[in-house]
Protein backbone atom coordinates (compact mmCIF):
# COMPACT_ATOMS: atom_id res chain seq x y z
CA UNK A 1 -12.80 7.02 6.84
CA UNK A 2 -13.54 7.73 3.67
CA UNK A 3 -12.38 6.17 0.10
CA UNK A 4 -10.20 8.36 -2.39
CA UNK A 5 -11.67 8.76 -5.90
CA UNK A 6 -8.54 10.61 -7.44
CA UNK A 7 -6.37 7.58 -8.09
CA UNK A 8 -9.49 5.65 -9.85
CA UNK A 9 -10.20 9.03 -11.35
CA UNK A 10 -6.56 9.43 -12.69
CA UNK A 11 -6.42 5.57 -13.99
CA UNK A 12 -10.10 6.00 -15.60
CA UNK A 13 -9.02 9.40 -17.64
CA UNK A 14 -5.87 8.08 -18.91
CA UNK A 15 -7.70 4.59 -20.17
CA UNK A 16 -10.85 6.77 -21.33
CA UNK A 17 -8.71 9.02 -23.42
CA UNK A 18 -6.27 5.82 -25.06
CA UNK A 19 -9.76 4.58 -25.91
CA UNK A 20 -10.54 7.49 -27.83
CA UNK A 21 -6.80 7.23 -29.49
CA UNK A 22 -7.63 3.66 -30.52
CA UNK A 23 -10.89 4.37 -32.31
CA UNK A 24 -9.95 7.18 -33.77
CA UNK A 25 -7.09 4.91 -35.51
CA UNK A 26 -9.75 2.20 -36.74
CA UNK A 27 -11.84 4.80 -38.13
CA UNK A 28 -9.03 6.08 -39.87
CA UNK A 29 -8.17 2.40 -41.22
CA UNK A 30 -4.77 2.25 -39.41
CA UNK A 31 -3.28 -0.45 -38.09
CA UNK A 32 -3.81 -1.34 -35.04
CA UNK A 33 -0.40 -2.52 -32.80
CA UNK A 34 -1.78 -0.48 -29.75
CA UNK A 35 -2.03 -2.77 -26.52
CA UNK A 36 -5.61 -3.32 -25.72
CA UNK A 37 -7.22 -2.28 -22.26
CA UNK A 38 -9.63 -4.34 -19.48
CA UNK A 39 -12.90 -3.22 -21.47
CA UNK A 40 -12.10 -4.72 -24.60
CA UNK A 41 -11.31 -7.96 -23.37
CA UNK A 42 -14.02 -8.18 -20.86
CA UNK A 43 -16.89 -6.50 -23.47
CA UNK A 44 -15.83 -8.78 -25.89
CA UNK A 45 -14.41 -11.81 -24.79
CA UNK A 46 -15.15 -14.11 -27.31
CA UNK A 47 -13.24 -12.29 -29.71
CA UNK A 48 -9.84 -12.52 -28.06
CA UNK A 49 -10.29 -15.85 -25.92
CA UNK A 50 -7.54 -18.33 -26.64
CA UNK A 51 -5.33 -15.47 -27.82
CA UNK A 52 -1.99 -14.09 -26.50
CA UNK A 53 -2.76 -10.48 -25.66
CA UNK A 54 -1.31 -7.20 -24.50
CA UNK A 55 -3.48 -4.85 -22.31
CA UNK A 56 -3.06 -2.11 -19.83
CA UNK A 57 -5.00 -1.89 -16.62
CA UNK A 58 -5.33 -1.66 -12.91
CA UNK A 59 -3.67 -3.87 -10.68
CA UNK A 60 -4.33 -4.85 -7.75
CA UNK A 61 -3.06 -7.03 -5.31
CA UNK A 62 -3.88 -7.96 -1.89
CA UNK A 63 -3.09 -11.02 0.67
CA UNK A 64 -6.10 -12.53 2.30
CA UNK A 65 -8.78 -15.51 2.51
CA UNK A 66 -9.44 -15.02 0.06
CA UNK A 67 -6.41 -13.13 -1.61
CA UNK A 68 -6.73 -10.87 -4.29
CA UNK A 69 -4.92 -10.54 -7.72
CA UNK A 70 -6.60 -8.54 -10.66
CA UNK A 71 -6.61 -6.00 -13.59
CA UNK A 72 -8.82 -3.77 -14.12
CA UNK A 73 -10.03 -0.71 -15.40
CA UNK A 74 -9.27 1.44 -11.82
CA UNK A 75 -9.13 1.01 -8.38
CA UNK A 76 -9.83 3.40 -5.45
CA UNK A 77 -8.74 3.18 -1.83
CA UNK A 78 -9.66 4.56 1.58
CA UNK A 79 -7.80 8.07 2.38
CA UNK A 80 -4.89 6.45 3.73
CA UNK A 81 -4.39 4.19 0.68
CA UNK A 82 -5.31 1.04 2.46
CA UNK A 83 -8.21 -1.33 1.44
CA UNK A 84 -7.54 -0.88 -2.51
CA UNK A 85 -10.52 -2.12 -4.53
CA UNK A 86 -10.47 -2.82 -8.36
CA UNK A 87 -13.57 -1.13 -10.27
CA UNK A 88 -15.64 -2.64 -12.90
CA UNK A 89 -15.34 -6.28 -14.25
CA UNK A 90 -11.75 -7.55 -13.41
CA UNK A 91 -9.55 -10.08 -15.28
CA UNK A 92 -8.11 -12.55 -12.88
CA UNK A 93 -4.33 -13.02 -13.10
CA UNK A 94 -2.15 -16.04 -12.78
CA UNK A 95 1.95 -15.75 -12.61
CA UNK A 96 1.83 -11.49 -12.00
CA UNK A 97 5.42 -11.18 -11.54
CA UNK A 98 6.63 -10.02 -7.79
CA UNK A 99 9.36 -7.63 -8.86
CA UNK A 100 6.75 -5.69 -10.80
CA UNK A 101 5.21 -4.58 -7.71
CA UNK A 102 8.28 -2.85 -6.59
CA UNK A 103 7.57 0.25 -8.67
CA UNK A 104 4.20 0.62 -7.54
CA UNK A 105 1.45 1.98 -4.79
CA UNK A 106 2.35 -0.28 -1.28
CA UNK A 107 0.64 1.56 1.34
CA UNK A 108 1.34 -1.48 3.78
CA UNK A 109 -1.80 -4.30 2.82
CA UNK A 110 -2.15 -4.09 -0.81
CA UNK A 111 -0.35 -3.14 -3.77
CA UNK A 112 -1.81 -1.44 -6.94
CA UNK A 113 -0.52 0.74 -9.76
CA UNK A 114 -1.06 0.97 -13.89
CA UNK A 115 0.97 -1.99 -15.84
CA UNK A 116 1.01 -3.26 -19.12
CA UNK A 117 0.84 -7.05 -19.24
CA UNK A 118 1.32 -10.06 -21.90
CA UNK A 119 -0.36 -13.08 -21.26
CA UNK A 120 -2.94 -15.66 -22.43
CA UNK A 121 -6.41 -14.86 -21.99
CA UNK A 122 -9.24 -17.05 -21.17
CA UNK A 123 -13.08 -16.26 -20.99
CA UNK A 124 -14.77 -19.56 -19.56
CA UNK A 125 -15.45 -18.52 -16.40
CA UNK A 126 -14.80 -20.26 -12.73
CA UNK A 127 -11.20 -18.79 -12.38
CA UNK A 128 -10.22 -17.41 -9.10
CA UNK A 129 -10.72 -18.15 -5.42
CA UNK A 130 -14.10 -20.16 -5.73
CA UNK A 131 -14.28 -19.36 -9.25
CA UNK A 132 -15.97 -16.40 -8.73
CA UNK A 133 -13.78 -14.63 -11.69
CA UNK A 134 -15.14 -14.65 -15.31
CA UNK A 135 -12.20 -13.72 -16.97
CA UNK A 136 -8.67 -15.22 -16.91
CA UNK A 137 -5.16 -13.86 -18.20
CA UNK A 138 -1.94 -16.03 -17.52
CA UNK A 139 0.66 -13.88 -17.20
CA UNK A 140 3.60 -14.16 -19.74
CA UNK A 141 5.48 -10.99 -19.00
CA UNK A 142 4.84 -7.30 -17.02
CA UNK A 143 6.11 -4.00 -16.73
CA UNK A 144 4.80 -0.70 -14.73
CA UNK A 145 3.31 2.14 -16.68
CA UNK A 146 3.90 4.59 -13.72
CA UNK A 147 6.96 4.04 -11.39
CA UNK A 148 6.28 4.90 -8.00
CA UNK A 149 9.47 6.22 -6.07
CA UNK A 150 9.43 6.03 -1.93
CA UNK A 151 11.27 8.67 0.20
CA UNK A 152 12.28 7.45 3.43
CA UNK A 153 13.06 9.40 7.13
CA UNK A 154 15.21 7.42 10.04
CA UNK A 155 16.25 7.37 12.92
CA UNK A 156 19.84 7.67 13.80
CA UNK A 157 21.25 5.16 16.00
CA UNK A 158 23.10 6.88 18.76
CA UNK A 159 22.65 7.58 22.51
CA UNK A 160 20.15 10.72 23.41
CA UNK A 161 21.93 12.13 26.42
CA UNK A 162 21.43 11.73 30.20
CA UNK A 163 17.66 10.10 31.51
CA UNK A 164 16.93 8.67 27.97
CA UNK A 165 16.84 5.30 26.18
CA UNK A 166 17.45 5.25 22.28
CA UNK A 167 14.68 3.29 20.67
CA UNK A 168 17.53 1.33 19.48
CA UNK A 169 18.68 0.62 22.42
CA UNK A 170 14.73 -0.65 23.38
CA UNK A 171 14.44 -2.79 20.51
CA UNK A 172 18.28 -4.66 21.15
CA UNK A 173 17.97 -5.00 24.73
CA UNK A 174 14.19 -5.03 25.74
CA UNK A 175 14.36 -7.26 28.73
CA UNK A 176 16.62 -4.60 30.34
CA UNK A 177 13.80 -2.09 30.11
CA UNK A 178 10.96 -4.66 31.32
CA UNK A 179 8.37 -2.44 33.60
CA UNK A 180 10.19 0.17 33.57
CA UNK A 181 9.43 4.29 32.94
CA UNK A 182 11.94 5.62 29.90
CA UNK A 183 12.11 8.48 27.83
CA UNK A 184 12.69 8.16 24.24
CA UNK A 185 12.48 9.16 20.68
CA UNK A 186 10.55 7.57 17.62
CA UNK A 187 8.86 7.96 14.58
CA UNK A 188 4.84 7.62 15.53
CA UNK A 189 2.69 6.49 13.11
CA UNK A 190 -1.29 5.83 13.26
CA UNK A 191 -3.61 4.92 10.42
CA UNK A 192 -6.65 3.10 12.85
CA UNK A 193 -5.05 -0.22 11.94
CA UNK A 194 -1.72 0.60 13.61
CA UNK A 195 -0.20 2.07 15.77
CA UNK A 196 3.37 2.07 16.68
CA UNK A 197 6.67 3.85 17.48
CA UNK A 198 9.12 3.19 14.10
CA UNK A 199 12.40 2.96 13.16
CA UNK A 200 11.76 5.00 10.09
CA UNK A 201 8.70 6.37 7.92
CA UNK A 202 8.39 5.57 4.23
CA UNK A 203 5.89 7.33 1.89
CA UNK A 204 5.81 8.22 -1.61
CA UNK A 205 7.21 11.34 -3.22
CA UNK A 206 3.93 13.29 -2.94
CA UNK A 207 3.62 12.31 1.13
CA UNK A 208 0.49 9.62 0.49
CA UNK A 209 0.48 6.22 1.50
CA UNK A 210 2.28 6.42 4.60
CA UNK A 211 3.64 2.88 6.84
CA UNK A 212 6.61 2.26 9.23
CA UNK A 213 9.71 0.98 8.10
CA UNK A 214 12.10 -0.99 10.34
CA UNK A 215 12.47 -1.76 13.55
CA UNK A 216 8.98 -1.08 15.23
CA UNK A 217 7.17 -0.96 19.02
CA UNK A 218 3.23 -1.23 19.59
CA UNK A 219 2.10 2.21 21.20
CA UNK A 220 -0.96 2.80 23.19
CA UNK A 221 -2.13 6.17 24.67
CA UNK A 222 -1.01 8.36 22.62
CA UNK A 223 -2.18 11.85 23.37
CA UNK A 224 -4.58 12.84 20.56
CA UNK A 225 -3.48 16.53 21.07
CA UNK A 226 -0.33 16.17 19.85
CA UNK A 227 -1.26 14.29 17.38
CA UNK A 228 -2.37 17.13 15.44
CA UNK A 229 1.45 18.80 14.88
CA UNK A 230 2.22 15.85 13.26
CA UNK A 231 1.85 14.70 9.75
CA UNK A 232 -2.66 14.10 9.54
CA UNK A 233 -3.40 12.34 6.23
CA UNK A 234 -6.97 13.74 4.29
CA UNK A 235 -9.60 13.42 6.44
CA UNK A 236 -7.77 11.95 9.86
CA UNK A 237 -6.94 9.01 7.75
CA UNK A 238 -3.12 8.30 9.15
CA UNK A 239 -0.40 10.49 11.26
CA UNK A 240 2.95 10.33 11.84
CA UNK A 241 5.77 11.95 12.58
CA UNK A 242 9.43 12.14 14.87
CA UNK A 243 8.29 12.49 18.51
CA UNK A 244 9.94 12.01 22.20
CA UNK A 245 7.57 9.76 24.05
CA UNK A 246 7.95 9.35 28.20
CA UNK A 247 5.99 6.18 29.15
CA UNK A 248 6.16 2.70 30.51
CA UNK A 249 7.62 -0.10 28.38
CA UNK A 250 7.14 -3.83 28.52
CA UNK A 251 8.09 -7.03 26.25
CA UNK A 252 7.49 -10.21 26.11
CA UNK A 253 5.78 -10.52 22.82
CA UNK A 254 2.06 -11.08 22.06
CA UNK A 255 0.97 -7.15 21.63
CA UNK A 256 -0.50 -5.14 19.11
CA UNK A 257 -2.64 -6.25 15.77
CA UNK A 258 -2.66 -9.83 15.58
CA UNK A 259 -0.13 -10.19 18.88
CA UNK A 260 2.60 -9.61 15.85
CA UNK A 261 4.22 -6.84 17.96
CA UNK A 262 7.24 -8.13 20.83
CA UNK A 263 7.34 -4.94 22.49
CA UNK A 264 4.36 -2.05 23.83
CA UNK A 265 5.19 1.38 25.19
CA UNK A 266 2.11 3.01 27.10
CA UNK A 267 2.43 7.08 26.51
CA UNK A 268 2.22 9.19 29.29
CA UNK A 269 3.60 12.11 27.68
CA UNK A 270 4.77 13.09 23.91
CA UNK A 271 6.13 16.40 22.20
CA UNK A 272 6.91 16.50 18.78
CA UNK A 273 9.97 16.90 17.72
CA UNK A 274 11.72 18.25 14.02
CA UNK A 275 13.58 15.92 11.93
């Protein structure tokens, strides 16, 4: 799978051009009230250690041993979104506010987006999971610079007619259905990490950055040619879409990445179907 330049790309211009802004203005002998930005701070450091700051960057987020919380000057992800990675030098942050996070990128393991943030900055090194972070910024205050808005698709919970099982029905009542061959009707989704039948599909405006939403079942054997009506990210990197599935379901819990999943169905058959 490969990694997507575009949002680094997009993150780097914008920065690369407020630059330009900002020394245009000191040339000029203006004033500067302009927030500062992640090369500044880390090209300088000495300059604005000890100080209360405002700078725009990069952040990134993502859970983990060890987790990961940083500005920086861009980040770029894998085709699907997933694995976001800060570029250049990052600033480690302490006290990023969760509600933030809301309005940005959350393709399902990290989140990331541009944000203006307040804070005290520190350059003595050691910060960080095993100090391995020169540069330190305590987080007074946050706010997103671009607001990312998800569209999602559902299910609707009723019955599907004679010789089929609702997915609702699956996920409320599972032990009835232990073993047993049943026909019924789910969002798919796939993006080589997972791969389930969902409730629901969220992605952003634009399509990117697909994951599941709600109620969810661990799928194996899902018929790779049918795959390809569906929803296929850039470069096979995720697909999804409404589907009936005919197949043999089983519970009991323990299935699926990291045996988080309580249900599997194993596909014998699928058709897409329109929303």
């Amino acid at each position: 799978m490969l990694r997507s330049s575009w949002r680094a790309t997009t993150l780097l211009v914008v920065l690369t051009l407020c630059m330009l802004i900002l020394a245009t203005c000191t040339n000029r002998g203006v004033s500067l009230t302009n927030p500062l930005y992640v090369q500044q701070l880390t090209t300088d450091p000495t300059n604005y250690a000890g100080r209360e700051v405002t700078v725009d960057g990069a952040y990134v987020w993502r859970p983990g041993n060890p987790s990961l919380s940083v500005l920086a000057v861009g980040v770029s992800t894998l085709d699907n979104g997933l694995d976001a990675q800060p570029i250049g030098e990052p600033i480690w942050l302490e006290g990023f506010p969760a509600e933030v996070t809301e309005h940005l990128h959350r393709p399902g393991d990290s989140v990331y987006g541009f944000v203006r943030v307040r804070g005290r900055f520190e350059a003595n090194g050691n910060y960080g999971p095993g100090g391995a972070y020169r540069y330190l910024l305590t987080v007074s205050s946050a706010e997103p610079i671009e607001r990312i808005r998800r569209v999602e698709q559902r299910l609707a919970d009723r019955p599907l007619g004679p010789d089929k099982v609702s997915f609702f029905e699956l996920l409320r009542n599972p032990d009835q259905y232990q073993g047993q061959r049943v026909t019924t009707q789910a969002y798919y989704f796939w993006n080589s990490v997972i791969y389930v039948l969902a409730e629901g599909i969220s992605t952003e405006e634009d399509g990117s950055s697909p994951q599941p939403v709600g109620g969810a079942i661990w799928v194996e054997q899902f018929p790779p040619d049918q795959s390809a009506a569906l929803n296929v990210g850039p470069n096979n990197s995720f697909v999804w879409g409404l589907v009936e599935v005919t197949g043999t379901f089983q519970t009991g819990g323990g299935f699926g990445r990291d045996g988080a999943y309580q249900s599997i169905f194993f596909v014998e058959s699928a058709r897409p179907l329109t929303p």
